[in-house]
C-alpha atoms as a PDB file:
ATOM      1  CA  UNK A   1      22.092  40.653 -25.216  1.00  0.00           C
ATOM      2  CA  UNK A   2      21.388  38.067 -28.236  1.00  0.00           C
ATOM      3  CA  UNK A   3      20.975  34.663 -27.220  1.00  0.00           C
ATOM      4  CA  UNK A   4      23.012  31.589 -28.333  1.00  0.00           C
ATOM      5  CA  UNK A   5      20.236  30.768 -31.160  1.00  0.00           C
ATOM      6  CA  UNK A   6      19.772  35.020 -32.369  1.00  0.00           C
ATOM      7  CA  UNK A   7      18.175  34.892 -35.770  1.00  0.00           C
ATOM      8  CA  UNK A   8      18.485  30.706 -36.549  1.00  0.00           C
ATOM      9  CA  UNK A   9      15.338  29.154 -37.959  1.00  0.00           C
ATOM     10  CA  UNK A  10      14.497  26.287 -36.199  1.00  0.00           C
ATOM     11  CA  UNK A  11      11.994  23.828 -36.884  1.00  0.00           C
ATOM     12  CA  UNK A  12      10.285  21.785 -34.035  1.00  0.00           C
ATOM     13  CA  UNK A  13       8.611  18.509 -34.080  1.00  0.00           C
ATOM     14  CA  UNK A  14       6.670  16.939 -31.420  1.00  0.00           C
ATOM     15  CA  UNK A  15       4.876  19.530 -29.519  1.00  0.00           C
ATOM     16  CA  UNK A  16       1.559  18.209 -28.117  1.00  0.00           C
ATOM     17  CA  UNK A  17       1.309  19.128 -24.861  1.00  0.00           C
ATOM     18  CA  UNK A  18       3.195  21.870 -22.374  1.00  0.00           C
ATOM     19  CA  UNK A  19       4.846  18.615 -20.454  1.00  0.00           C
ATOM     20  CA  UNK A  20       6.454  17.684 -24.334  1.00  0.00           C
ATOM     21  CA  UNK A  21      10.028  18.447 -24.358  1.00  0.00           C
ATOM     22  CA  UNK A  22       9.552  19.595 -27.664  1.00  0.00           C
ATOM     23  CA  UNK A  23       7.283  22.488 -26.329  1.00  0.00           C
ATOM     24  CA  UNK A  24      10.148  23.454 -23.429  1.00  0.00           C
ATOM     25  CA  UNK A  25      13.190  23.247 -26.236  1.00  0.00           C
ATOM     26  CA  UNK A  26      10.560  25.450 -28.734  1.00  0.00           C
ATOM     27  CA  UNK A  27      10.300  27.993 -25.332  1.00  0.00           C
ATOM     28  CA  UNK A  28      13.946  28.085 -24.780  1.00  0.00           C
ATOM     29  CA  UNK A  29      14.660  28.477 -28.602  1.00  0.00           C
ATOM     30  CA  UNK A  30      12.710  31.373 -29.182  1.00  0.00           C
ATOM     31  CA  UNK A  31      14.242  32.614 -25.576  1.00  0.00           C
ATOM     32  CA  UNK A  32      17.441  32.432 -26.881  1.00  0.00           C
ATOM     33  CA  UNK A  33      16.317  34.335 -30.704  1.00  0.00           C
ATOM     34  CA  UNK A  34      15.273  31.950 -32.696  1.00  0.00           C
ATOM     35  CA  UNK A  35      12.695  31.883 -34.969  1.00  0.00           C
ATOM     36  CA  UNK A  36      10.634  28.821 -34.438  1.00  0.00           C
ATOM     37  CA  UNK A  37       8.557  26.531 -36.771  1.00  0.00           C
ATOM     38  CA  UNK A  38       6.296  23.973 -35.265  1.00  0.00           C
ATOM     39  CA  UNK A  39       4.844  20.713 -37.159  1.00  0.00           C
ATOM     40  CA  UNK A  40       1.842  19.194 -35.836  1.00  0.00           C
ATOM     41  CA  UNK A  41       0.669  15.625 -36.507  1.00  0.00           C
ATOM     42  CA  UNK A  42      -3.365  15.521 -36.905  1.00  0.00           C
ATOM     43  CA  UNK A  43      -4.213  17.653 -34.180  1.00  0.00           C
ATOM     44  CA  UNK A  44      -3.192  20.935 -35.949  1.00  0.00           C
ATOM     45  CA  UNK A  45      -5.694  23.021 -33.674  1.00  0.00           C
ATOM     46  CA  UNK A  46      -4.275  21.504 -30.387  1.00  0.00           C
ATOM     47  CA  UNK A  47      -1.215  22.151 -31.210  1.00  0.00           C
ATOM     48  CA  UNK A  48      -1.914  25.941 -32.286  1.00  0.00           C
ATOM     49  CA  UNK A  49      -3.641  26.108 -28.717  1.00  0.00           C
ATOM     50  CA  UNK A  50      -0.525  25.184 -27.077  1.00  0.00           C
ATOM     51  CA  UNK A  51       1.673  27.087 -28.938  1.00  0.00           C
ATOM     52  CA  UNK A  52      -0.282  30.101 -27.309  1.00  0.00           C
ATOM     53  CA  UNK A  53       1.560  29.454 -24.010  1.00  0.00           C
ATOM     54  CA  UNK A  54       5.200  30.081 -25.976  1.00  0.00           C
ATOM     55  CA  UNK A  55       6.779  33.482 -25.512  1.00  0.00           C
ATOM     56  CA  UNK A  56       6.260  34.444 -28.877  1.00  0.00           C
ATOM     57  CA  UNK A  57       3.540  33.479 -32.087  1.00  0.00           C
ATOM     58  CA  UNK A  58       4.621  30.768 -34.096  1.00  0.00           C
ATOM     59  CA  UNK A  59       3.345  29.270 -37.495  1.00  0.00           C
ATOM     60  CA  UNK A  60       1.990  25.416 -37.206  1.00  0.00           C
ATOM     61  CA  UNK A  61       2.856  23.248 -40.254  1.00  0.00           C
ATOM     62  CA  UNK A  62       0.896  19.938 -40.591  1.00  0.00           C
ATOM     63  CA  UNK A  63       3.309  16.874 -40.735  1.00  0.00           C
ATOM     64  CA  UNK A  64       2.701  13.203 -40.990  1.00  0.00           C
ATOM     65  CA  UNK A  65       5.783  11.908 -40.667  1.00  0.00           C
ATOM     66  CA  UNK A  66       4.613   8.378 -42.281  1.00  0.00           C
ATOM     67  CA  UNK A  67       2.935  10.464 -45.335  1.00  0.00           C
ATOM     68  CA  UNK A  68       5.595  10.890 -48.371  1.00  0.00           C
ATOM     69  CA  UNK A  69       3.557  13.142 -50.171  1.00  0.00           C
ATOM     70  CA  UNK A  70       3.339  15.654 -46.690  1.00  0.00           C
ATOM     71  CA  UNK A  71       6.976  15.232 -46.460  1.00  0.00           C
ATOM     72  CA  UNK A  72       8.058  16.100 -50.184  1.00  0.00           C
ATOM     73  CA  UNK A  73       5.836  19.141 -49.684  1.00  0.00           C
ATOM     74  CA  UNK A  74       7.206  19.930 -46.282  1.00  0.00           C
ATOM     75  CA  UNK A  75      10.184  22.033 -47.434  1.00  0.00           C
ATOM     76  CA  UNK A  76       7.001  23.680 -49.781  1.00  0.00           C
ATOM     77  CA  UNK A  77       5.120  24.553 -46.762  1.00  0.00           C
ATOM     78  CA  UNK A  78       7.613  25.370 -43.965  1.00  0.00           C
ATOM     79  CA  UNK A  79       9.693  27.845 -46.471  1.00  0.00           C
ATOM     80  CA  UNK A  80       6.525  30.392 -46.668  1.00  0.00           C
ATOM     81  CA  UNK A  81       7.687  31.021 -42.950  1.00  0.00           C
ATOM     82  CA  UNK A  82      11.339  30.692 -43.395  1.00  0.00           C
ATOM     83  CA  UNK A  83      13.559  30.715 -46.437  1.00  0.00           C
ATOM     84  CA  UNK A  84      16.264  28.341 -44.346  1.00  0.00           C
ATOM     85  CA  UNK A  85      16.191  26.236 -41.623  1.00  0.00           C
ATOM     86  CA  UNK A  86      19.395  26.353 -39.147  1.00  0.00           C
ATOM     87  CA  UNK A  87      17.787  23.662 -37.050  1.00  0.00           C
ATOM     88  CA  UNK A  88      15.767  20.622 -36.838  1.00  0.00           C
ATOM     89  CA  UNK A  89      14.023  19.391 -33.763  1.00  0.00           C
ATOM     90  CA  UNK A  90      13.066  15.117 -34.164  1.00  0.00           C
ATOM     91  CA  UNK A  91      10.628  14.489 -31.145  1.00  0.00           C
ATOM     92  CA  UNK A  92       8.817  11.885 -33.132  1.00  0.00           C
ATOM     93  CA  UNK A  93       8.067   8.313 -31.651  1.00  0.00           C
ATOM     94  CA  UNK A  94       5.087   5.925 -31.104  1.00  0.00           C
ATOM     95  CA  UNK A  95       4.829   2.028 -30.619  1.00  0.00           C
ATOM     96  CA  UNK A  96       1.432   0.557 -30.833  1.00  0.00           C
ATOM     97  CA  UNK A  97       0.260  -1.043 -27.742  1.00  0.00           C
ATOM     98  CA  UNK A  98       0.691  -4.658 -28.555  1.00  0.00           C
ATOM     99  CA  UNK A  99       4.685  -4.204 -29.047  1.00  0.00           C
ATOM    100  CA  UNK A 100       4.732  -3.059 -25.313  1.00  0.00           C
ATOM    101  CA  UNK A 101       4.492  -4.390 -21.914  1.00  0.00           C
ATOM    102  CA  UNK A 102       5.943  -7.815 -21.960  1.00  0.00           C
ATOM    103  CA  UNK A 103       4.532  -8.925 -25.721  1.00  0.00           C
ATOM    104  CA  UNK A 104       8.183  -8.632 -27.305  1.00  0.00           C
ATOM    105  CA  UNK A 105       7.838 -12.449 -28.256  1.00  0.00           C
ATOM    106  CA  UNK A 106       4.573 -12.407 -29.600  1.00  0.00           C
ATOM    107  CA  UNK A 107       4.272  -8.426 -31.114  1.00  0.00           C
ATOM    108  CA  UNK A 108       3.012  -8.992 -34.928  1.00  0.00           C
ATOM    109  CA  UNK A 109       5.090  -7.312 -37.445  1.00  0.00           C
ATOM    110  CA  UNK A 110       2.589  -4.871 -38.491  1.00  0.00           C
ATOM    111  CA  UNK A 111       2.817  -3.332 -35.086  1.00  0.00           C
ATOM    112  CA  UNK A 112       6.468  -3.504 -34.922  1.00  0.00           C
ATOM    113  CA  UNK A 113       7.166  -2.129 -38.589  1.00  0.00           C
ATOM    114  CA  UNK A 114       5.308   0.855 -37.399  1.00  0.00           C
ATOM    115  CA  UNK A 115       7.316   1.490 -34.291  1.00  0.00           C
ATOM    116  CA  UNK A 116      10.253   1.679 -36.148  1.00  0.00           C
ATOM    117  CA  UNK A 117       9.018   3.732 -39.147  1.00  0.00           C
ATOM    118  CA  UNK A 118       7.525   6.295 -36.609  1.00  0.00           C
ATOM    119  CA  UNK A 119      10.440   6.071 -34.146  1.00  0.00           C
ATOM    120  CA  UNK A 120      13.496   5.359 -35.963  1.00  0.00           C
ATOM    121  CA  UNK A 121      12.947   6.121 -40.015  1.00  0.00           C
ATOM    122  CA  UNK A 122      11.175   9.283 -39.210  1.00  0.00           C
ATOM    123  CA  UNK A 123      14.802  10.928 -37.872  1.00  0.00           C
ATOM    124  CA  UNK A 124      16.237  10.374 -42.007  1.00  0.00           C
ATOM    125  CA  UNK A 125      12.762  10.805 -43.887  1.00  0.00           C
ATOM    126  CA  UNK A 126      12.353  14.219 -41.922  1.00  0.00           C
ATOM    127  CA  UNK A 127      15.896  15.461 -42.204  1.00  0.00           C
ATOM    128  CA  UNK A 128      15.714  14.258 -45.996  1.00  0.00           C
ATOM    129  CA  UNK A 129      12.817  16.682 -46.281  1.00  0.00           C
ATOM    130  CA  UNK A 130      14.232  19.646 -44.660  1.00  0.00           C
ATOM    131  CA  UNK A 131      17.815  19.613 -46.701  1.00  0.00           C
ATOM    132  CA  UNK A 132      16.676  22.000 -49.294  1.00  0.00           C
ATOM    133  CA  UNK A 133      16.098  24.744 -46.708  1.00  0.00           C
ATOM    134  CA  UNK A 134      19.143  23.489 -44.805  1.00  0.00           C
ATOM    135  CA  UNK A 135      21.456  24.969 -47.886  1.00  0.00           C
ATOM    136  CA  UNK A 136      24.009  26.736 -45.335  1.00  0.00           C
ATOM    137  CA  UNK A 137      24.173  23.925 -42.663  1.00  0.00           C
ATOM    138  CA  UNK A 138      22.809  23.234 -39.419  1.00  0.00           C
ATOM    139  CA  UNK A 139      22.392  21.339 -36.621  1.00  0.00           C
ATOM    140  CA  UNK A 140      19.541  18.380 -36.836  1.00  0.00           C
ATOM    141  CA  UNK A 141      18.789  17.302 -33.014  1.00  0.00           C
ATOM    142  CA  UNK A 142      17.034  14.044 -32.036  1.00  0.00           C
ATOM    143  CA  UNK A 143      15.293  12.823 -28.608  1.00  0.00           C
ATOM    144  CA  UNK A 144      16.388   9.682 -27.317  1.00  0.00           C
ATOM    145  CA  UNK A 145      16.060   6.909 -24.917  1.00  0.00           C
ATOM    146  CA  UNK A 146      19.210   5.132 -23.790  1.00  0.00           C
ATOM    147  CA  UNK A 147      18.830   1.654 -25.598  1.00  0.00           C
ATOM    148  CA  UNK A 148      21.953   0.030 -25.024  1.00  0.00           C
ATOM    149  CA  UNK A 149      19.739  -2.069 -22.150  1.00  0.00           C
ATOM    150  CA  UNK A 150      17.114  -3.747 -22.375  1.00  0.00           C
ATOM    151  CA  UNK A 151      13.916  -2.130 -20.172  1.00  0.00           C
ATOM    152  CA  UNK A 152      11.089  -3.504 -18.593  1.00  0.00           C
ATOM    153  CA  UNK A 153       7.773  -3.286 -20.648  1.00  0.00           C
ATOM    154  CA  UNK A 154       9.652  -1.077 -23.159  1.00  0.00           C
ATOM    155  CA  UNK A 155      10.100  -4.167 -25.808  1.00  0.00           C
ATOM    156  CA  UNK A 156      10.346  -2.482 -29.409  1.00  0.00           C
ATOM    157  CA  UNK A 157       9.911   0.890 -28.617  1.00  0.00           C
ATOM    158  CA  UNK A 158      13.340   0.045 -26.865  1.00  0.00           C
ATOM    159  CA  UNK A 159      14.551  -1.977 -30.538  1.00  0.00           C
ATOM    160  CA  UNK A 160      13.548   1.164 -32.018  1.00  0.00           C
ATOM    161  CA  UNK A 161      15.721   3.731 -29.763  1.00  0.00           C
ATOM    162  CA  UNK A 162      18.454   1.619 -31.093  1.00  0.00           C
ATOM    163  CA  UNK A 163      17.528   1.692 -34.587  1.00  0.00           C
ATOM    164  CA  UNK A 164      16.828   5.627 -33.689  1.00  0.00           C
ATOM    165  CA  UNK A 165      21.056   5.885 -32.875  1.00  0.00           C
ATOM    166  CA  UNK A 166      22.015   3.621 -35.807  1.00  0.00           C
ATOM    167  CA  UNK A 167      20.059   6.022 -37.642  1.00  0.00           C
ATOM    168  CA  UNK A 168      21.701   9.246 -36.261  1.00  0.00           C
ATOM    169  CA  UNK A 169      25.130   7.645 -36.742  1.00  0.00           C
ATOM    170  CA  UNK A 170      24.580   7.775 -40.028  1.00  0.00           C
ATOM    171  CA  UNK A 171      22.986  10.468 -40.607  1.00  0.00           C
ATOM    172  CA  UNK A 172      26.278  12.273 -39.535  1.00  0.00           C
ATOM    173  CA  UNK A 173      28.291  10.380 -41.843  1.00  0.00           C
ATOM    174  CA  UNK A 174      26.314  11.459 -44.711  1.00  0.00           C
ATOM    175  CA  UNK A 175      24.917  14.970 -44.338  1.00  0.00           C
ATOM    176  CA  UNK A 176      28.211  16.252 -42.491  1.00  0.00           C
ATOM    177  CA  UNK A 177      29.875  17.384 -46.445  1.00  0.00           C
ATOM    178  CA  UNK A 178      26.679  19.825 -46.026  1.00  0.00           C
ATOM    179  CA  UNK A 179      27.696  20.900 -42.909  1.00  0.00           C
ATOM    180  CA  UNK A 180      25.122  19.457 -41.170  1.00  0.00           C
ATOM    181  CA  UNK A 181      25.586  17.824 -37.496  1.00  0.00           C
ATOM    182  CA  UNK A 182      23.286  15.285 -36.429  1.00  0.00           C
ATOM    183  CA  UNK A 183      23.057  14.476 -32.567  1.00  0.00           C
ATOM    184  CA  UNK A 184      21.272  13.113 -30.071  1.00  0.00           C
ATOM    185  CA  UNK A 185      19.744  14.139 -26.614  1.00  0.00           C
ATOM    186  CA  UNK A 186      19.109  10.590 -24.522  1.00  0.00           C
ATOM    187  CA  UNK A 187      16.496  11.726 -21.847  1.00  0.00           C
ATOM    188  CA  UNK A 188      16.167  10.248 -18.619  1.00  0.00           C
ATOM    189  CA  UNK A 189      12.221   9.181 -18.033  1.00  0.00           C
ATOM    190  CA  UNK A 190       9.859  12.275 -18.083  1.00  0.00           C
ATOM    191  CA  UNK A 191       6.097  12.251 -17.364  1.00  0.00           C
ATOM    192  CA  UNK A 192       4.846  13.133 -21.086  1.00  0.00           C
ATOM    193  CA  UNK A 193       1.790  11.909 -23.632  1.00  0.00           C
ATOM    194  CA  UNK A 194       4.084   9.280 -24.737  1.00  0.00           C
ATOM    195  CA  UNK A 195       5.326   8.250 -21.475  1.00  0.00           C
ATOM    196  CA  UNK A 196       1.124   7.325 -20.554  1.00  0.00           C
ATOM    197  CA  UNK A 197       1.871   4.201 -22.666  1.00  0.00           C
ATOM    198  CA  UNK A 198       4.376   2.441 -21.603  1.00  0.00           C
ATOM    199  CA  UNK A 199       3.145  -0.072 -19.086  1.00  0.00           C
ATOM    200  CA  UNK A 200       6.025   0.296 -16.758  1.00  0.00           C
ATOM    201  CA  UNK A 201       6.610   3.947 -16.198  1.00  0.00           C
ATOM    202  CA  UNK A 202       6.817   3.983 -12.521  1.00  0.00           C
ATOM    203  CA  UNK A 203       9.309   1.496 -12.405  1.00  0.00           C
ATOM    204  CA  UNK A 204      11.650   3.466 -14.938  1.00  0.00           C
ATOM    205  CA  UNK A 205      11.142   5.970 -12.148  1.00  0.00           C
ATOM    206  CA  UNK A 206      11.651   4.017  -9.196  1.00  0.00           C
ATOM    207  CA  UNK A 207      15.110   2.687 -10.921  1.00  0.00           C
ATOM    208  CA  UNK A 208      15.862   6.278 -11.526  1.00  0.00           C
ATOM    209  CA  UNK A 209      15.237   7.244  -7.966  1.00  0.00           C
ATOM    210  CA  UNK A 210      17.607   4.562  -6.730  1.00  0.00           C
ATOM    211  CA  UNK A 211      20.084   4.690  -9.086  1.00  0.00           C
ATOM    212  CA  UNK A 212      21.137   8.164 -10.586  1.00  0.00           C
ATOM    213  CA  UNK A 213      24.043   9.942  -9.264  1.00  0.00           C
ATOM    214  CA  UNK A 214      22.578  12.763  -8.695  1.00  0.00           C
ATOM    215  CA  UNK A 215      18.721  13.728  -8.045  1.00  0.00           C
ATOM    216  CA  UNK A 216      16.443  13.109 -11.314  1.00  0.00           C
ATOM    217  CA  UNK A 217      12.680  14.583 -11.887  1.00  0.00           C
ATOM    218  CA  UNK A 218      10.587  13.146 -14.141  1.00  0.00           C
ATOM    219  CA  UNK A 219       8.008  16.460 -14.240  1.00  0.00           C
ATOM    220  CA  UNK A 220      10.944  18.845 -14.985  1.00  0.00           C
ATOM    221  CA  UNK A 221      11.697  18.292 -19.006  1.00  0.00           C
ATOM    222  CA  UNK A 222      13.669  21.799 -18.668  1.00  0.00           C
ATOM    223  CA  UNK A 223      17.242  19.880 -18.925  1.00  0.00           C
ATOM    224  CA  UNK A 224      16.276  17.614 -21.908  1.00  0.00           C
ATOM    225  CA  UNK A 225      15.398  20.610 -23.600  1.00  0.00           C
ATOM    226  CA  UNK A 226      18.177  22.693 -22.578  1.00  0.00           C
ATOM    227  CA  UNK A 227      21.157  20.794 -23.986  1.00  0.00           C
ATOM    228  CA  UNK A 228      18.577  20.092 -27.320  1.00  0.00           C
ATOM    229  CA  UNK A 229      19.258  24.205 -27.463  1.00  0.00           C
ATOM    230  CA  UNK A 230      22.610  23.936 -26.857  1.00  0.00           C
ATOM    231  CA  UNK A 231      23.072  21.419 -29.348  1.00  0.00           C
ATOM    232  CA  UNK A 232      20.521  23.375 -31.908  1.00  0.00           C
ATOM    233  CA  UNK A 233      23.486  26.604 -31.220  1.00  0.00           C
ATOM    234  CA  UNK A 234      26.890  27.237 -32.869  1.00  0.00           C
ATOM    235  CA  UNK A 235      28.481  26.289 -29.106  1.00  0.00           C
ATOM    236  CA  UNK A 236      29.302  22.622 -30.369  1.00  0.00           C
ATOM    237  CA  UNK A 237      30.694  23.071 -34.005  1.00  0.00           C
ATOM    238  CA  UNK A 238      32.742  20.043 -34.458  1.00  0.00           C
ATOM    239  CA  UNK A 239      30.472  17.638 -32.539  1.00  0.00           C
ATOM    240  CA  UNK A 240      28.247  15.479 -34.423  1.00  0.00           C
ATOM    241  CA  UNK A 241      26.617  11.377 -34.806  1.00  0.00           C
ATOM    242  CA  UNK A 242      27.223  12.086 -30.692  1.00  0.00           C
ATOM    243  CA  UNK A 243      24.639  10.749 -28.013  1.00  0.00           C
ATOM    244  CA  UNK A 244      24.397  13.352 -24.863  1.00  0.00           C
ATOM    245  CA  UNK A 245      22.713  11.741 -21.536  1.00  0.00           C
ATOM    246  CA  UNK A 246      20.607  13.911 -19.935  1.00  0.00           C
ATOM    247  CA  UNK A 247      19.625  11.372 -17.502  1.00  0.00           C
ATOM    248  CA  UNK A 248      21.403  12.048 -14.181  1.00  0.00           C
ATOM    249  CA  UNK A 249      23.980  10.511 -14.995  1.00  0.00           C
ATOM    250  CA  UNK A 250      22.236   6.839 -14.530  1.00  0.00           C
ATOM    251  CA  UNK A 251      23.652   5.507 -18.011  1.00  0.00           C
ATOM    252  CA  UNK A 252      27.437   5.969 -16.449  1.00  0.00           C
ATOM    253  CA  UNK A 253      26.641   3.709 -13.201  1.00  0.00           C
ATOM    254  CA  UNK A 254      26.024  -0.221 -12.290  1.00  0.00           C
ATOM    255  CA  UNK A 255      23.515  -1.207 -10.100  1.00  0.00           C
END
């Protein structure tokens, strides 16, 4: 039986570890027939180690996301492996350390501009740079963080979340006369690389434990990834600039 993704080409960002979500929506992509790219940022050999542990080989394209001359050669690089792309995986975000943990007031703008270039300008500089394999349409899917509150210790990674959703908005206005859908996938918190840095963690956690309608696990980044797939497939054809929660449903309730 062909899955929902048979024969799509989809390109994956953010794979670093096997707790990434990135790694668990490449697993399920390739589960469900695609054909899957992965981009690596520095650690190229890491990154081909863990892509060892996916259910099929894949080809690992280096990609700076902050580099222009990496991403104008990007649709160079990832077309020896695939002539089109159906799909586009953003799983892209860092904040240096001094925009975290309580330093919102005093975080220089060095620091911050580099949040939200990683986090935020990364989602229309990478989807820029895929459009010429992207000639038939597609389905470019980011990972989120609900930002419409304010968190503790998240600071600007949280400002940049925000920027990330103004960004998909438009996005969607502008690529859908391609027929290309952006969305997102807003996460609820899961224990990843990038979750080591922000100061707070456990207390996203404990919030989650007390709040969510219905039972949330941090270690399990299977449901993030799943509705990235479902997104990534043909099942939601006239959905697009849309944010889906995949949080337990904590965004939906008060205190």
């Amino acid at each position: 039986m062909a899955g929902m993704l048979a024969d799509k080409n989809i390109l994956v960002t953010g794979v670093l570890l096997e707790s990434s979500i990135a790694f668990h929506a490449a697993k399920l992509a390739q589960e469900q027939g695609a054909n899957v790219i992965l981009t690596a940022y520095g650690r190229v050999s890491l990154v081909e180690r863990i892509a060892k542990r996916l259910p099929k080989p894949v080809p690992v394209v280096e990609l700076d996301v902050s580099d222009r001359a990496q991403l104008d050669s990007l649709a160079t690089r990832v077309g020896q492996y695939a002539e089109e792309l159906d799909g586009v995986v953003h799983s892209i975000g860092a904040s240096p350390s001094d925009t975290l943990g309580g330093n919102f007031l005093h975080a220089p703008w060095d620091s911050v501009a580099q949040a939200l270039h990683v986090s935020a300008y990364s989602f229309a500089s990478l989807s820029s740079a895929c459009l010429p394999l992207m000639r038939k349409g597609g389905s470019i899917v980011g990972i989120d963080f609900d930002s419409s509150l304010a968190w503790p210790d998240y600071d600007w990674m949280g400002v940049a979340k925000a920027s990330l959703e103004s960004v998909s908005r438009y996005l969607a206005r502008y690529l859908g006369a391609q027929s290309i859908r952006v969305n997102l996938v807003a996460s609820g918190p899961i224990r990843t690389m990038a979750s080591r840095s922000i100061p707070s963690f456990d207390a996203f956690v404990d919030i989650w434990e007390k709040r969510s309608p219905i039972h949330w696990d941090e270690n399990d980044p299977v449901p993030t990834a799943k509705a990235v797939v479902a997104l990534l497939s043909d099942w939601f054809p006239a959905t697009t600039g849309e944010i889906v929660h995949v949080d337990a449903g904590l965004h939906a309730v008060g205190a």
